[in-house]
PDB file of N, CA and C in Angstrom:
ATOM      1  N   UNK A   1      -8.499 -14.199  -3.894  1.00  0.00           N
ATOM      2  CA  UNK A   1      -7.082 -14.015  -3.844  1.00  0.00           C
ATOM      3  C   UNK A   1      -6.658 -12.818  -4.696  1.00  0.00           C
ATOM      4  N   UNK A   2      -7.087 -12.235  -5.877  1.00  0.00           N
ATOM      5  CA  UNK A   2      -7.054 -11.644  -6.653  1.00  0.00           C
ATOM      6  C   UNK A   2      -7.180 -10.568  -6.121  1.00  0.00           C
ATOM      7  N   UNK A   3      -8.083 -10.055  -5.430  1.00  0.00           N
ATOM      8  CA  UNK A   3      -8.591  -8.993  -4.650  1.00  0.00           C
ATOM      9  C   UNK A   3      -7.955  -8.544  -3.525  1.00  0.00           C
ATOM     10  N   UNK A   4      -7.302  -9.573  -3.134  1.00  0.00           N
ATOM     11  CA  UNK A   4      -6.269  -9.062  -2.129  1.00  0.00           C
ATOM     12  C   UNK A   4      -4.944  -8.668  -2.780  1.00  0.00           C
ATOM     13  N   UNK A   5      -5.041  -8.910  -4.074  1.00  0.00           N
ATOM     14  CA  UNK A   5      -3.398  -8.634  -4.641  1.00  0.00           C
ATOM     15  C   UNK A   5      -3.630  -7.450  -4.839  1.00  0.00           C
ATOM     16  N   UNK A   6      -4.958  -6.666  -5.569  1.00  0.00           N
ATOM     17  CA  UNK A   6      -5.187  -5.452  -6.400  1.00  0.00           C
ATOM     18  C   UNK A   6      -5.135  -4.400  -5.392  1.00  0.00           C
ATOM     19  N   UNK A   7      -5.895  -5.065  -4.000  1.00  0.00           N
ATOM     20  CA  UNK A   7      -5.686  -3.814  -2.821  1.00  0.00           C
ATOM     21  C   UNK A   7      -4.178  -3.635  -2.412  1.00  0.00           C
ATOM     22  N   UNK A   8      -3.631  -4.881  -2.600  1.00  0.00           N
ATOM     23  CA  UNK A   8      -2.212  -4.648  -1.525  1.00  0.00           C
ATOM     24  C   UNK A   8      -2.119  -4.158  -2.870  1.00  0.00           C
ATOM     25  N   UNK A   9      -1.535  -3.768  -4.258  1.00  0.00           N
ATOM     26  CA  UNK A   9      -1.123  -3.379  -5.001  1.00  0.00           C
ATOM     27  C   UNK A   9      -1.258  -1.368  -4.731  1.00  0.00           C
ATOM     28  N   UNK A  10      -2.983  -1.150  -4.884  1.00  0.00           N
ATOM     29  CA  UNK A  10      -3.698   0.048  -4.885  1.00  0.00           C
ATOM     30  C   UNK A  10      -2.816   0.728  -3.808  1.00  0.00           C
ATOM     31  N   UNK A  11      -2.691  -0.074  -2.505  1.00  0.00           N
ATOM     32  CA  UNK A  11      -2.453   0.629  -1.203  1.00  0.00           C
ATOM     33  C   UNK A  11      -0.603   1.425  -1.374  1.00  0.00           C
ATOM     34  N   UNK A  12      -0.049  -0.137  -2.148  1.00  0.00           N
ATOM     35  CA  UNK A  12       1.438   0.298  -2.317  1.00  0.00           C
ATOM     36  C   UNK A  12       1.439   1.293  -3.071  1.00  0.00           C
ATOM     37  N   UNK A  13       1.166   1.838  -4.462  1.00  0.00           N
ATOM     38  CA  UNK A  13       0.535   2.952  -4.989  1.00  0.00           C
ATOM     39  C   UNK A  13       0.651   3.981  -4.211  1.00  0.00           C
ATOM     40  N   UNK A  14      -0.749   4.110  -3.528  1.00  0.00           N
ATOM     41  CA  UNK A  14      -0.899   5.084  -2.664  1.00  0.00           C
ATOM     42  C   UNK A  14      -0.142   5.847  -1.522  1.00  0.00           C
ATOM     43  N   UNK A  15       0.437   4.350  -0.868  1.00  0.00           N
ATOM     44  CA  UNK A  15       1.406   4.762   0.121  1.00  0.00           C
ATOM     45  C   UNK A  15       2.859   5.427  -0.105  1.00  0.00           C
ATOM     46  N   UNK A  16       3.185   4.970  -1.607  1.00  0.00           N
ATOM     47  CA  UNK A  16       4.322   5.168  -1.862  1.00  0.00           C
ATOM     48  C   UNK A  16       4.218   7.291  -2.340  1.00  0.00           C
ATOM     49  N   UNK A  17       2.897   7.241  -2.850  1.00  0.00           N
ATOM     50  CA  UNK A  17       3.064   8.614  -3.335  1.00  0.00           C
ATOM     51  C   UNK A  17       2.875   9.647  -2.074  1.00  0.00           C
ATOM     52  N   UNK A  18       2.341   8.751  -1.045  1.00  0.00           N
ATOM     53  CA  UNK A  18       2.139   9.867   0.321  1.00  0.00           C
ATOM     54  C   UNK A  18       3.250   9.700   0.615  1.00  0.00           C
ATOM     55  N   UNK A  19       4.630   9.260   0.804  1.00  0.00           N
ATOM     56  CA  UNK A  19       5.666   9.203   1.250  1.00  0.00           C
ATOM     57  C   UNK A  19       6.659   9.977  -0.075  1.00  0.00           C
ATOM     58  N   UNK A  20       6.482  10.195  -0.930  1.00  0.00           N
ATOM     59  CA  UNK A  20       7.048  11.148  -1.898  1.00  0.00           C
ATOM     60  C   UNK A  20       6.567  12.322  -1.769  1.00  0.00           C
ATOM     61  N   UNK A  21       5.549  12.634  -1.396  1.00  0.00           N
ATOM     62  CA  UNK A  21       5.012  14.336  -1.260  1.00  0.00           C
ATOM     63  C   UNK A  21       5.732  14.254   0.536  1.00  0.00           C
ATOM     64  N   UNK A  22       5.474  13.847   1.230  1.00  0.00           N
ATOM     65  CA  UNK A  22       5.536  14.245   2.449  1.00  0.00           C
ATOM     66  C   UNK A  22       7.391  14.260   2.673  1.00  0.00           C
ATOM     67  N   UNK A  23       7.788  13.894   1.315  1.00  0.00           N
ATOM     68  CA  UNK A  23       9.802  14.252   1.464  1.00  0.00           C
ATOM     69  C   UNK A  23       9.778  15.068   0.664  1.00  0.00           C
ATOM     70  N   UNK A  24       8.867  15.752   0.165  1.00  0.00           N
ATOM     71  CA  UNK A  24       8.902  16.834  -0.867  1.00  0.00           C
ATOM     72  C   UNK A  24       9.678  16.687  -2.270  1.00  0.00           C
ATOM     73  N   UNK A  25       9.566  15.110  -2.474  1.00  0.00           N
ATOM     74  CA  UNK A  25      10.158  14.321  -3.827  1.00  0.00           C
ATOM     75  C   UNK A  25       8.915  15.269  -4.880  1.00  0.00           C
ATOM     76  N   UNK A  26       7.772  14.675  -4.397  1.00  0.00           N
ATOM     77  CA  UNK A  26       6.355  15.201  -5.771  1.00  0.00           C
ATOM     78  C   UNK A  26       6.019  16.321  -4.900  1.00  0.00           C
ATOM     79  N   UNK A  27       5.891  17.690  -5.421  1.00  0.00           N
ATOM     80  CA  UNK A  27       5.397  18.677  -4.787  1.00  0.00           C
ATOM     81  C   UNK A  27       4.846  19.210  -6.074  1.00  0.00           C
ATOM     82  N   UNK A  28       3.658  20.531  -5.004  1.00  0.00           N
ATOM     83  CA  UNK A  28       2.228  20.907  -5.443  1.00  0.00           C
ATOM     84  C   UNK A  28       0.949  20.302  -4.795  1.00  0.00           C
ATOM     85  N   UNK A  29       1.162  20.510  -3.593  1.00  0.00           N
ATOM     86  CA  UNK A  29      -0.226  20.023  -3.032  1.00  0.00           C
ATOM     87  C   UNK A  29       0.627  20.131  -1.695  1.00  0.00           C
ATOM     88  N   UNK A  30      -0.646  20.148  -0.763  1.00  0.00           N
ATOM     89  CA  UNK A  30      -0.977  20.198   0.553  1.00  0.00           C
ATOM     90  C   UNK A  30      -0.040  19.730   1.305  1.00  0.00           C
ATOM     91  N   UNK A  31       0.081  18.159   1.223  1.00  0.00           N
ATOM     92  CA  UNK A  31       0.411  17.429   1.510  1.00  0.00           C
ATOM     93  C   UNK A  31       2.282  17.488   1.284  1.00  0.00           C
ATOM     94  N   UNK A  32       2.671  18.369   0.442  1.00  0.00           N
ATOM     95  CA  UNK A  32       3.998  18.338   0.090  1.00  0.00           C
ATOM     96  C   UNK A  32       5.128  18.714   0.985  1.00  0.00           C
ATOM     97  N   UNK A  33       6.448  18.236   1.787  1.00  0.00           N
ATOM     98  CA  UNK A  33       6.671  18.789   2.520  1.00  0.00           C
ATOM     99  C   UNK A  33       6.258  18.559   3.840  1.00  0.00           C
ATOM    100  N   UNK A  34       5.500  17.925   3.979  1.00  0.00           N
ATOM    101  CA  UNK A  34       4.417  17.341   5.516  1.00  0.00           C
ATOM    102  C   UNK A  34       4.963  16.046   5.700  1.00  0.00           C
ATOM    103  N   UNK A  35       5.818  15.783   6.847  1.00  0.00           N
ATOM    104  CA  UNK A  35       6.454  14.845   7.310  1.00  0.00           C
ATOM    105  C   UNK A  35       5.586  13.439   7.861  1.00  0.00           C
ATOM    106  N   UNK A  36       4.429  13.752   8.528  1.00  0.00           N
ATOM    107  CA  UNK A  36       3.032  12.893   8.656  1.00  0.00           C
ATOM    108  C   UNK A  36       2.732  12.635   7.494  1.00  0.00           C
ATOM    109  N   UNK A  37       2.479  12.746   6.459  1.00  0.00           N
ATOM    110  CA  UNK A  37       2.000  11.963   5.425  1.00  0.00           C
ATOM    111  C   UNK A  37       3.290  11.060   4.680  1.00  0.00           C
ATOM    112  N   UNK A  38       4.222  11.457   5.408  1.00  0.00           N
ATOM    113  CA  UNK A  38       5.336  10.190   4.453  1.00  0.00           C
ATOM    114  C   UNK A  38       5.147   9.095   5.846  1.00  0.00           C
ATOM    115  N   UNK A  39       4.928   9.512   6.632  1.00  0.00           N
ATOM    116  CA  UNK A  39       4.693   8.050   8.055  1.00  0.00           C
ATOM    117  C   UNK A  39       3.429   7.630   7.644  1.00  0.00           C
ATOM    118  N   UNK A  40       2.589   8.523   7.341  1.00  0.00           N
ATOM    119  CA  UNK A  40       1.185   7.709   6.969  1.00  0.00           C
ATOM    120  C   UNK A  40       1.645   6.823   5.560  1.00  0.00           C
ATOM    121  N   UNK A  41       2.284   7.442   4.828  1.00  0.00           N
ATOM    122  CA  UNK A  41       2.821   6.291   3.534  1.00  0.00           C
ATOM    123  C   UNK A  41       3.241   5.620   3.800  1.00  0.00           C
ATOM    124  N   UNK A  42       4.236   4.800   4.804  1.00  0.00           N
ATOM    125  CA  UNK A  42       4.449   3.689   4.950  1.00  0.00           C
ATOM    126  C   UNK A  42       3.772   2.783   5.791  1.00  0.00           C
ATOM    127  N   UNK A  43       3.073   3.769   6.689  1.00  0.00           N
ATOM    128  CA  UNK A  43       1.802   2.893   7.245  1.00  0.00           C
ATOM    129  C   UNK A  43       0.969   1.965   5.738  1.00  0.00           C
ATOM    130  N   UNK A  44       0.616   2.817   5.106  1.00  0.00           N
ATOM    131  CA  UNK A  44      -0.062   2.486   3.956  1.00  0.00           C
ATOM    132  C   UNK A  44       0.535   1.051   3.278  1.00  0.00           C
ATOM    133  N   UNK A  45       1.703   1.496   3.041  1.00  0.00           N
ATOM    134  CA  UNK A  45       2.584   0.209   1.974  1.00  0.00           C
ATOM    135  C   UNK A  45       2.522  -0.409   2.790  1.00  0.00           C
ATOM    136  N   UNK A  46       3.593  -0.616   4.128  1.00  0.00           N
ATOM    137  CA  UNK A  46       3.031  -1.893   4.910  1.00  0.00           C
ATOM    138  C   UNK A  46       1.882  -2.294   4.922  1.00  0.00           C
ATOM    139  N   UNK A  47       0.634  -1.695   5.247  1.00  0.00           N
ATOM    140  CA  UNK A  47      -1.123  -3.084   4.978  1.00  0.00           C
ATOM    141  C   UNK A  47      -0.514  -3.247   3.281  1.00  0.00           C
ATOM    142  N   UNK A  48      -0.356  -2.612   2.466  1.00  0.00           N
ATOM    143  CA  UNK A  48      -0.060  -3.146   1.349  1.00  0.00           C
ATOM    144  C   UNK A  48       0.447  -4.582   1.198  1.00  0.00           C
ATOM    145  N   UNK A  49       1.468  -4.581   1.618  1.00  0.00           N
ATOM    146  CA  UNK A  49       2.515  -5.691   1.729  1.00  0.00           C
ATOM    147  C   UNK A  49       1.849  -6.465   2.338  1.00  0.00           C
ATOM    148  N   UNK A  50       1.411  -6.041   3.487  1.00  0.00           N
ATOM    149  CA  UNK A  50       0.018  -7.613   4.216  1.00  0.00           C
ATOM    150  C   UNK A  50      -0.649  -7.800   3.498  1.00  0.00           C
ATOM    151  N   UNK A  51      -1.023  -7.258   2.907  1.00  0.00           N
ATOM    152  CA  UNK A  51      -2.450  -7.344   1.661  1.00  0.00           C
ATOM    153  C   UNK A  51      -1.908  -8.875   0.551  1.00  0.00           C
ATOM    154  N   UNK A  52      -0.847  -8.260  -0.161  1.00  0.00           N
ATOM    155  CA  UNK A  52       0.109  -9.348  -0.940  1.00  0.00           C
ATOM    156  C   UNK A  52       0.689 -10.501  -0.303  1.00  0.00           C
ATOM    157  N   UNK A  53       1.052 -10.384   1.411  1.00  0.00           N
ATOM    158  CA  UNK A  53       1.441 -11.430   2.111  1.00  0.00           C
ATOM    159  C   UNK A  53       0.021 -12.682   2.141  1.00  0.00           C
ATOM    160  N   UNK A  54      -1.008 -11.714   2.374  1.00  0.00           N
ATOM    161  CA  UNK A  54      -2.222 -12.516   2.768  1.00  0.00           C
ATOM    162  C   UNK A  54      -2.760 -13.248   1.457  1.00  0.00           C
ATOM    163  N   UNK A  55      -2.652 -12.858   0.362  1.00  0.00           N
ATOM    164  CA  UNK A  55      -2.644 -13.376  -1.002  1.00  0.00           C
ATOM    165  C   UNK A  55      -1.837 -14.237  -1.389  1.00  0.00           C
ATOM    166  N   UNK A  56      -0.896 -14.439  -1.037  1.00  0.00           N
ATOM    167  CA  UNK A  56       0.557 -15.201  -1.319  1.00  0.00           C
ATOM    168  C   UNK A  56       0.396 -16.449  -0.946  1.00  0.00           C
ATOM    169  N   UNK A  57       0.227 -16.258   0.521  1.00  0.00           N
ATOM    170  CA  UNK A  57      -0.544 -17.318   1.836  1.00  0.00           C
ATOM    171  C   UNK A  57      -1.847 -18.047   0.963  1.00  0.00           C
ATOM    172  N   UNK A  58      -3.000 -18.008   0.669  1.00  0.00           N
ATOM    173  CA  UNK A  58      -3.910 -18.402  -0.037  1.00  0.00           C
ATOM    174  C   UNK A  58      -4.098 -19.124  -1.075  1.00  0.00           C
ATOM    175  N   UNK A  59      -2.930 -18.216  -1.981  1.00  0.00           N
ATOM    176  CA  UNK A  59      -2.537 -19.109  -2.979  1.00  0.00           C
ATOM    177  C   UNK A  59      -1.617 -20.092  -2.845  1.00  0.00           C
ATOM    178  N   UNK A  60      -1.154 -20.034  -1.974  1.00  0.00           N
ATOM    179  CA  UNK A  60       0.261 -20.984  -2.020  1.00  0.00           C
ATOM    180  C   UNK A  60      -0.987 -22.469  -1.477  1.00  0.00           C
ATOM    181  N   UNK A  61      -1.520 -21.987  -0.399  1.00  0.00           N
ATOM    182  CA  UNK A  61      -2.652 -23.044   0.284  1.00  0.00           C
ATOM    183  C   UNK A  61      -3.517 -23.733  -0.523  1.00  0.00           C
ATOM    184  N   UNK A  62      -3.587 -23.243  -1.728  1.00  0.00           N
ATOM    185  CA  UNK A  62      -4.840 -23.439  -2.615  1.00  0.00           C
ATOM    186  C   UNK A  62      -6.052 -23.069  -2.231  1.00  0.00           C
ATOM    187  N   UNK A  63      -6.172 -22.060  -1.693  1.00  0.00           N
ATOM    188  CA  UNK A  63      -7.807 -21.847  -1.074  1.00  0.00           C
ATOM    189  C   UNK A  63      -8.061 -20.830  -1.776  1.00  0.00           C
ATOM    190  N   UNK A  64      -9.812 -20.351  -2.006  1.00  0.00           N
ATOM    191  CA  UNK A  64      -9.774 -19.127  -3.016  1.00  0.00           C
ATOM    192  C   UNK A  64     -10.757 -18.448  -1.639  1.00  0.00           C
ATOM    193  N   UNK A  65     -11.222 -17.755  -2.834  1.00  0.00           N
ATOM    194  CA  UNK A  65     -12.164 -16.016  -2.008  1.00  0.00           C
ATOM    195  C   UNK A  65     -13.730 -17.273  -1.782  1.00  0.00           C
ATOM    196  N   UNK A  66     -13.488 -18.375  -2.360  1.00  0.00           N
ATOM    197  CA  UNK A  66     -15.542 -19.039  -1.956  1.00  0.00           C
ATOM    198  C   UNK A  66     -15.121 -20.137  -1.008  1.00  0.00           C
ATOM    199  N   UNK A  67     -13.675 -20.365  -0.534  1.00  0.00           N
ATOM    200  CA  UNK A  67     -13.606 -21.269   0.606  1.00  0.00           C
ATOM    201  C   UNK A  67     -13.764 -20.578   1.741  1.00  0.00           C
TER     202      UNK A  67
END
């Protein structure tokens, strides 16, 4: 369960900063300004958010990562 929190966590992270360069919020890089990488960022945060949904679900069930 844990492991699904740290990825959906990592991914929101990630997704959120590809969607700040690609509105040209964080610029200096490639990616800055590039309208596809802020759609790929919320592609990203959304599995994020599944990631934490699917963790949520588990725990709420009581089941862990050895059931």
């Amino acid at each position: 369960m844990w492991g699904r929190a740290v990825v959906g966590f990592v991914l929101c992270a990630v997704g959120t900063v590809f969607i700040l360069q690609g509105t040209k919020v964080i610029q200096g890089s490639g990616m800055s300004g590039q309208g596809k990488w802020a759609a790929i960022g919320v592609v990203v945060v959304v599995a994020g958010l599944a990631c934490f949904v699917w963790a949520a679900k588990h725990h709420r069930n009581g089941t862990t990562e050895a059931n």
